[in-house]
Protein backbone atom coordinates (compact mmCIF):
# COMPACT_ATOMS: atom_id res chain seq x y z
CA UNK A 1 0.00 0.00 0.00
CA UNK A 2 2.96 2.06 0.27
CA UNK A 3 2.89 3.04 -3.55
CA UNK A 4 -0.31 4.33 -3.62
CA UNK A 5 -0.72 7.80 -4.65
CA UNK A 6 -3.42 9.02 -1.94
CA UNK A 7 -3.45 8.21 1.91
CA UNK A 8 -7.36 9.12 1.78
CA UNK A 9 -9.80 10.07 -0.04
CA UNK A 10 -12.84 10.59 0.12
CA UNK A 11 -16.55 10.92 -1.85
CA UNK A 12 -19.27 13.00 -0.74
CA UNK A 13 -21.35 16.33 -0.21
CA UNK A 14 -19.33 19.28 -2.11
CA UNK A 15 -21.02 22.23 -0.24
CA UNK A 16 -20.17 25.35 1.16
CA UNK A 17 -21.21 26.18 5.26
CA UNK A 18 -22.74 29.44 5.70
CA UNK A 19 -22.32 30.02 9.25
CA UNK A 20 -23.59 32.41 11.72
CA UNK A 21 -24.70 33.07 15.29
CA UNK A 22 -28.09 32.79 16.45
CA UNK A 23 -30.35 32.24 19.59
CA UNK A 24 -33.00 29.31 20.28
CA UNK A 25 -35.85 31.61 19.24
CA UNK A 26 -34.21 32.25 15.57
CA UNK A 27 -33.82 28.02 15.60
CA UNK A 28 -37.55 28.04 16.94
CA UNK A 29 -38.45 30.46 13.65
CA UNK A 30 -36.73 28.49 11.19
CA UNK A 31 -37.73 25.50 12.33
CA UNK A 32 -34.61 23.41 13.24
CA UNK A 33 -33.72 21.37 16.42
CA UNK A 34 -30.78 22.35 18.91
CA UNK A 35 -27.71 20.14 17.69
CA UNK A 36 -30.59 18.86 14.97
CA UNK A 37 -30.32 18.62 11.35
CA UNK A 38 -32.97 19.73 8.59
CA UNK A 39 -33.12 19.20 5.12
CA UNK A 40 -34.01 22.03 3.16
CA UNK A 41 -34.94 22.97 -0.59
CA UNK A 42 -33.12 25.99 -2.47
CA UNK A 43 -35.74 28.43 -2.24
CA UNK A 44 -35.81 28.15 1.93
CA UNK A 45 -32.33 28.17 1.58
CA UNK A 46 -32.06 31.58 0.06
CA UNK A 47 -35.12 32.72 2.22
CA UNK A 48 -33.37 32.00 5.85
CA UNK A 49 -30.00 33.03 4.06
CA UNK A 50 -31.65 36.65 4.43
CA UNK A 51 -32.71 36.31 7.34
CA UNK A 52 -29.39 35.13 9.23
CA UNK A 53 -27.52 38.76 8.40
CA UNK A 54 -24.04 38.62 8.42
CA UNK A 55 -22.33 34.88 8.48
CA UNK A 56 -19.07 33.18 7.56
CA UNK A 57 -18.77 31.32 4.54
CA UNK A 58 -16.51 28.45 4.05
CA UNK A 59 -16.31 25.34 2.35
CA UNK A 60 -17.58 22.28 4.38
CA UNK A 61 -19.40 18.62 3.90
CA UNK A 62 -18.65 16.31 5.96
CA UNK A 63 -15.90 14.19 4.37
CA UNK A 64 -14.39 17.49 2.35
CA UNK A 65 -14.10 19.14 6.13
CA UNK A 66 -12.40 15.41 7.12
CA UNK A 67 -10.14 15.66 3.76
CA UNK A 68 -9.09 19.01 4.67
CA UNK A 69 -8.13 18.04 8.09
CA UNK A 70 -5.90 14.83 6.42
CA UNK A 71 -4.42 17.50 4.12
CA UNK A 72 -3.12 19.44 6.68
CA UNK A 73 -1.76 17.16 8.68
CA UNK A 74 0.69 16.48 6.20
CA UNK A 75 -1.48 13.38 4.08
CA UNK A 76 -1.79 12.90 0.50
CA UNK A 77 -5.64 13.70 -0.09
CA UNK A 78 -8.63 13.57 -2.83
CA UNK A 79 -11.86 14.43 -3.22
CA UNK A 80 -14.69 13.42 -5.42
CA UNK A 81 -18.63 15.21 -5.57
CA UNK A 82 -20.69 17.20 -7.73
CA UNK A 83 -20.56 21.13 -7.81
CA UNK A 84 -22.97 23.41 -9.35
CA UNK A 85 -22.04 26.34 -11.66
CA UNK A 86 -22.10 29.12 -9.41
CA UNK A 87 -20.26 31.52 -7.26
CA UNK A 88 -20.01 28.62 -4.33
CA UNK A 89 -18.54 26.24 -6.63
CA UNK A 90 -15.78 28.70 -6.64
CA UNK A 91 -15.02 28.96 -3.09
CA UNK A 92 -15.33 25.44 -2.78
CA UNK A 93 -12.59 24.57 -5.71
CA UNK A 94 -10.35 27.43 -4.21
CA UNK A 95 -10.45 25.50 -1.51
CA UNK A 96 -9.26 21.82 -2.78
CA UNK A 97 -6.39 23.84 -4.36
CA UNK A 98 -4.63 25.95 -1.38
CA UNK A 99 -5.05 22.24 0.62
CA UNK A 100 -3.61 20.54 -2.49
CA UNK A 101 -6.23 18.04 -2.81
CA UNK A 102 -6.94 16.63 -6.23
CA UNK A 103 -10.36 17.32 -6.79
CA UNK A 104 -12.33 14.76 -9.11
CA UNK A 105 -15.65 17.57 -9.26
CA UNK A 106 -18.57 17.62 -12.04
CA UNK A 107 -19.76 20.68 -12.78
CA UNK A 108 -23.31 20.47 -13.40
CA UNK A 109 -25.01 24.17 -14.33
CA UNK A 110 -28.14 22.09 -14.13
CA UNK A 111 -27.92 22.35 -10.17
CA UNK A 112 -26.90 25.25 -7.88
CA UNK A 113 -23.86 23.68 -5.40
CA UNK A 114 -25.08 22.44 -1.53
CA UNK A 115 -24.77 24.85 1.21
CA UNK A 116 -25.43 24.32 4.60
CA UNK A 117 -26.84 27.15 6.83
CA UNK A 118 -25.12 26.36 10.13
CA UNK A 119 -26.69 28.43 13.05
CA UNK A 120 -24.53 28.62 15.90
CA UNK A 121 -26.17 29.56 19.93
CA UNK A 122 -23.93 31.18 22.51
CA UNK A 123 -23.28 27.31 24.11
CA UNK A 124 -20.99 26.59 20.62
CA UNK A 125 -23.84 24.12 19.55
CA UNK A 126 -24.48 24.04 15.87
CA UNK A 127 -27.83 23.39 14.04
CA UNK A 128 -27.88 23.02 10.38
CA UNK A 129 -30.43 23.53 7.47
CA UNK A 130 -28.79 20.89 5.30
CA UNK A 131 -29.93 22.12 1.01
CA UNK A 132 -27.47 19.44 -0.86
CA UNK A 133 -27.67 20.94 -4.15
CA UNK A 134 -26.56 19.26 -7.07
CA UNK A 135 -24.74 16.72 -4.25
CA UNK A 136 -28.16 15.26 -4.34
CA UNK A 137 -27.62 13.61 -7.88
CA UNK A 138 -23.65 12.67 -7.48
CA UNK A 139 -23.83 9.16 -8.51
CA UNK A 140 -20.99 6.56 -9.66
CA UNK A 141 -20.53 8.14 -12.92
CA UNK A 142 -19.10 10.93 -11.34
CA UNK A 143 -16.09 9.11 -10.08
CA UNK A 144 -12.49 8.80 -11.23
CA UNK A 145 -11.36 5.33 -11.12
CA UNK A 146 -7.87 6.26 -10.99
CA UNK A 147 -7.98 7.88 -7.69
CA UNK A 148 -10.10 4.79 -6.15
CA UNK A 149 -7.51 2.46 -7.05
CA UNK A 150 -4.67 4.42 -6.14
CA UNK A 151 -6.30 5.38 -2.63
CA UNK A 152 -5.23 3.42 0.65
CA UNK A 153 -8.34 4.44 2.32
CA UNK A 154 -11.57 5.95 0.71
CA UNK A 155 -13.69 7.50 3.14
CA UNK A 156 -17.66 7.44 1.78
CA UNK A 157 -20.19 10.08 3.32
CA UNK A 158 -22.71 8.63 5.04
CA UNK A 159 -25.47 11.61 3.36
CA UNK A 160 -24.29 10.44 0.08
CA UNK A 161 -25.04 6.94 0.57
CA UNK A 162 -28.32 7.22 2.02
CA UNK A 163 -29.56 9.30 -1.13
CA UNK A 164 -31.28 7.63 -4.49
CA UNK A 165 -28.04 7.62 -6.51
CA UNK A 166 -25.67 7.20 -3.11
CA UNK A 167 -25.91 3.16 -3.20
CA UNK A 168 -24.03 2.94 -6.55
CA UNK A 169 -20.94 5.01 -5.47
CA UNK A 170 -20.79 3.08 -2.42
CA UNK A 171 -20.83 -0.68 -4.34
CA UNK A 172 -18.85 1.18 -7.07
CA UNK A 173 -16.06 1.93 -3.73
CA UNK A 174 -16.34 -1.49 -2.90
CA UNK A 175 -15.78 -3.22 -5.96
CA UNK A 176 -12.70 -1.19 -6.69
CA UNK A 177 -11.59 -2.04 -3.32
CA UNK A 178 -11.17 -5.40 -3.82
CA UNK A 179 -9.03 -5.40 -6.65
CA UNK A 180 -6.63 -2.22 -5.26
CA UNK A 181 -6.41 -3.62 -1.64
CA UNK A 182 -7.70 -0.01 -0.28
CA UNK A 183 -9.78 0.24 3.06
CA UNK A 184 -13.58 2.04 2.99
CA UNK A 185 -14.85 3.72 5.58
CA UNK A 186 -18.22 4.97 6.07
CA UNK A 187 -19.59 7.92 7.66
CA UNK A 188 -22.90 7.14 9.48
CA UNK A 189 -25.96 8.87 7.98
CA UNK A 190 -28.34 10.41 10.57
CA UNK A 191 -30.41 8.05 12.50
CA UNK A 192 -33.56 8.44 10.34
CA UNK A 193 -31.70 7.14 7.39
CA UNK A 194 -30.04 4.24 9.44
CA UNK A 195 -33.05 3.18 11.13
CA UNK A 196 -34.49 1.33 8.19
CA UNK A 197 -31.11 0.53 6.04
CA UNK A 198 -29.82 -1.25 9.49
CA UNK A 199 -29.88 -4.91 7.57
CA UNK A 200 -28.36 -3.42 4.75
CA UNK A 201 -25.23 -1.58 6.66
CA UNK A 202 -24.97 -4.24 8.34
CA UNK A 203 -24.28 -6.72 5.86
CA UNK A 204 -21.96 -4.44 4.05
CA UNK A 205 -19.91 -4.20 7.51
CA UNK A 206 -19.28 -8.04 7.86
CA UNK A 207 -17.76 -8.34 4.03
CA UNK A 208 -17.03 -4.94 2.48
CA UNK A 209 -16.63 -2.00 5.08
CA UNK A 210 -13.45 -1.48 7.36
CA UNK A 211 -13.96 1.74 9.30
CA UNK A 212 -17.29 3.37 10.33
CA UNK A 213 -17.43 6.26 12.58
CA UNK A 214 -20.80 7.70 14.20
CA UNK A 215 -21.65 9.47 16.84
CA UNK A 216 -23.52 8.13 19.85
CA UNK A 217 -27.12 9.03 18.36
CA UNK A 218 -26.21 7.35 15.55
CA UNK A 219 -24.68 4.44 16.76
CA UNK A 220 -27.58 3.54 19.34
CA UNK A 221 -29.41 3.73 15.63
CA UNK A 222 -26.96 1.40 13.85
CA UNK A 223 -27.30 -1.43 16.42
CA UNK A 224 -30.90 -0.71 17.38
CA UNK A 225 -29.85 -0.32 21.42
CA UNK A 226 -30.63 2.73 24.41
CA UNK A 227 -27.58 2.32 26.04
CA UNK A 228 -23.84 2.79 24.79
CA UNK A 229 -21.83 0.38 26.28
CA UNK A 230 -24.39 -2.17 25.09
CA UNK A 231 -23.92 -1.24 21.96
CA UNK A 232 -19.93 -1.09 22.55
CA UNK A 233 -20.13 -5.01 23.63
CA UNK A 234 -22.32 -5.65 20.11
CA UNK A 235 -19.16 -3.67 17.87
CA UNK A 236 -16.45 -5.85 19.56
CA UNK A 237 -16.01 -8.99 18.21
CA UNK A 238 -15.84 -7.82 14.19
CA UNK A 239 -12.85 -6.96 11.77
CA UNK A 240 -14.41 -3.64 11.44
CA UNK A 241 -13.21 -0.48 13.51
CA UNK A 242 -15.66 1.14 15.22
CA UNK A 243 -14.79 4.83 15.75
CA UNK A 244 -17.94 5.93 18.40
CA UNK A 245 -17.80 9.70 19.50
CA UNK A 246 -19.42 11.15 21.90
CA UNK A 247 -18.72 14.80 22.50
CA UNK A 248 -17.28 15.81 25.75
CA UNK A 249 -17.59 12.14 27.31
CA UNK A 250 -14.70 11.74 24.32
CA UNK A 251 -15.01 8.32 22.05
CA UNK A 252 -14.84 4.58 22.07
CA UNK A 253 -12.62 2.86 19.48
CA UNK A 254 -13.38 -1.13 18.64
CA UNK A 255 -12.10 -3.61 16.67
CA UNK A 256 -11.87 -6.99 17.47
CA UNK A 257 -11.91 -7.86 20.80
CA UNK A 258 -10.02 -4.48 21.38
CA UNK A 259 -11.92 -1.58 23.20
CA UNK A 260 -10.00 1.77 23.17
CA UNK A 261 -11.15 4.66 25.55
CA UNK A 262 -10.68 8.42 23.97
CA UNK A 263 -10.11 11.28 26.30
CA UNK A 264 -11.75 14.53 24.59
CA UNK A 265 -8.34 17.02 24.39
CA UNK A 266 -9.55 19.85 27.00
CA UNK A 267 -10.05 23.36 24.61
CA UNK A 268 -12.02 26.57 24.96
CA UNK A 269 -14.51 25.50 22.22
CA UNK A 270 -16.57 28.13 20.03
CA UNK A 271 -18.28 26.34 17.22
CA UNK A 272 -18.94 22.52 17.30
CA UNK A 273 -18.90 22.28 13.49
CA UNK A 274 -16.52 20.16 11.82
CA UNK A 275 -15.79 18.38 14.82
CA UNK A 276 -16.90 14.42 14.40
CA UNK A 277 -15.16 15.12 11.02
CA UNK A 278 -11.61 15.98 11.97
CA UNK A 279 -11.88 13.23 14.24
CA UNK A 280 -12.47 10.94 11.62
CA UNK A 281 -9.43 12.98 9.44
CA UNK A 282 -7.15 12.50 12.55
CA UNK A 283 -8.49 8.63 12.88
CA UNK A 284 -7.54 7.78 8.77
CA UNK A 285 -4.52 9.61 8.66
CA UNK A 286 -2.94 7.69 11.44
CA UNK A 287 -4.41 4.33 10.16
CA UNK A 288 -3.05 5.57 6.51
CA UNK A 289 0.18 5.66 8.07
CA UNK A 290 -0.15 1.79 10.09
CA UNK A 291 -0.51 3.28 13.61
CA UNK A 292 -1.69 1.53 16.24
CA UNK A 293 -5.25 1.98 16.70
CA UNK A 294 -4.55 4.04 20.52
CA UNK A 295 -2.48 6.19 18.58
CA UNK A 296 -4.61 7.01 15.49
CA UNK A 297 -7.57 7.87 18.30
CA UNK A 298 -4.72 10.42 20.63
CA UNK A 299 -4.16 12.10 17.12
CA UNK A 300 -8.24 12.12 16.21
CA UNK A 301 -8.96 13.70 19.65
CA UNK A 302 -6.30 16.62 19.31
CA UNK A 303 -7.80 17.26 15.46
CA UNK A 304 -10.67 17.33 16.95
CA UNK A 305 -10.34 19.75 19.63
CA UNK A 306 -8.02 21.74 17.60
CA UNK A 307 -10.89 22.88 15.00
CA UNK A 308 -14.10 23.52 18.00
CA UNK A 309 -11.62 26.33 18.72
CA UNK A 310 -12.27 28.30 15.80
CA UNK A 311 -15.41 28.95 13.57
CA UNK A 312 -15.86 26.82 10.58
CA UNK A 313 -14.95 23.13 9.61
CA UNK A 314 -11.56 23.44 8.27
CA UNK A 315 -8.06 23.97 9.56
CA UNK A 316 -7.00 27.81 9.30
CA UNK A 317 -3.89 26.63 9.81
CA UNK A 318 -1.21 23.48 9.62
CA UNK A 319 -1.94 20.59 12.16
CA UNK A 320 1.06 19.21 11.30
CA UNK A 321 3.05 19.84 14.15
CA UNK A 322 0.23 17.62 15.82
CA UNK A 323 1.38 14.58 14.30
CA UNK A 324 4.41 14.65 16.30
CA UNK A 325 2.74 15.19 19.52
CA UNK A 326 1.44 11.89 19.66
């Protein structure tokens, strides 16, 4: 695996956070859950867009925020989705270049690119109105086969997966997989999605998946369980790792018979976005490197900490010096 031209990559939503502060009676008006997710259609987009007043804007997605954090930690990185013709697709490919991430982007003027209004309260909780643009229609077509065989880990976006055309990339991953020897990870979707695809992700985890990572809503989802550790004793036991976060009570790591407590890295934290995904950029670039799992999970919790610090999902600066830390 040592030849291969990309420690990670990864495939999924190519959108652009619009971020800004708020208070629980704007979430109340838009309609969106503390710490909650909401799909929303263009046209509400650009209607609470207007009404949020001054924000941040930044590339984001959940795997592009996890690529970025790989990329500056010093790993060889790629990224694959589906832009729209507009002035976010801009920002977003701007992006992928200062990191020096190959990007593997359609450009569809059919679609306007994903955004995600991310609404942030004075306790550094985030709650998102989720619009995934011309995302919603990536599909397998849109991927270069080049980087998926020349990738020691591809990292697939959970939101990608669970839409129509998602299933196809994700059997598209795994069928390249077994002929270039690379590792897939999956991103859990949110617990709606997992709820009835349980059989299904399950399945896919016994033959085809090596890494998932999901927080502790979503992985009381994925194995159908109220309580944590119970669902920590039902992950142990498989060849998959398990990377289970859960916020400040810090994250469980299992594979095999191997159960790995996380200690969150103590920080001042302003903004909680981008958080589960430089964990997971922290977690692949150690495994891209053959780290010991305890090692790979030290590195994910300082990533991790390192970007609640600041506003947005991606490194402002190098987390290389990181890498040495641990």
């Amino acid at each position: 695996m040592n030849d291969k031209k990309f420690d990670v990559s990864a495939i999924g939503n190519a959108i652009v956070d619009v971020i800004a502060d708020a208070d629980e009676g704007f979430l109340e008006r838009v309609k969106v859950a503390k710490g909650g997710m909401r799909l929303i259609d263009a046209d509400e987009a650009r209607e609470i867009r207007n009404l949020m007043g001054k924000a941040v804007e930044t590339p984001g997605g959940s795997s592009a925020n996890a690529i970025a954090g790989v990329a500056s930690l010093g790993g060889r990185t790629a990224f694959s989705g589906k832009l729209g013709k507009d002035q976010f697709c801009e920002i977003f490919l701007d992006s992928l270049r200062a990191q020096g991430t190959r990007a593997a982007l359609t450009v569809d003027s059919e679609f306007e690119t994903g955004r995600c209004l991310i609404l942030v309260t004075p306790d550094a909780e985030r709650s998102m109105l989720a619009c995934p643009g011309a995302s919603l229609h990536a599909g397998p077509e849109d991927l270069d086969s080049d980087i998926l065989q020349q990738s020691k880990i591809t990292l697939v976006e959970g939101y990608i997966w669970s839409y129509e055309k998602g299933r196809g990339i994700l059997e598209t991953v795994i069928e390249s997989s077994k002929t270039s020897g690379a590792k897939v990870a999956l991103s859990l979707p949110n617990p709606e999605a997992i709820t009835p695809a349980r059989d299904e992700i399950f399945a896919q985890l016994e033959n085809d998946i090596h890494i998932i990572f999901g927080n502790e809503e979503e992985t009381l989802a994925l194995y159908g369980v109220d309580d944590f550790d119970q669902a920590v004793r039902m992950a142990r036991g498989n060849n998959y790792v398990a990377a289970l976060t859960r916020s400040e009570k810090g994250s469980t790591l299992v594979h095999g018979d191997g159960v790995y407590e996380i200690p969150i890295t103590p920080v001042h934290a302003v903004d909680a976005t981008g958080a589960g995904d430089l964990y997971a950029a922290g977690l692949l670039y150690g495994l891209s490197q053959g780290w010991e799992l305890p090692r790979c999970g030290a590195l994910a919790s300082q990533t991790s900490a390192n970007i609640v610090a600041q506003y947005g999902g991606q490194p402002r600066s190098s987390l290389a010096s990181l890498v040495e830390k641990v």
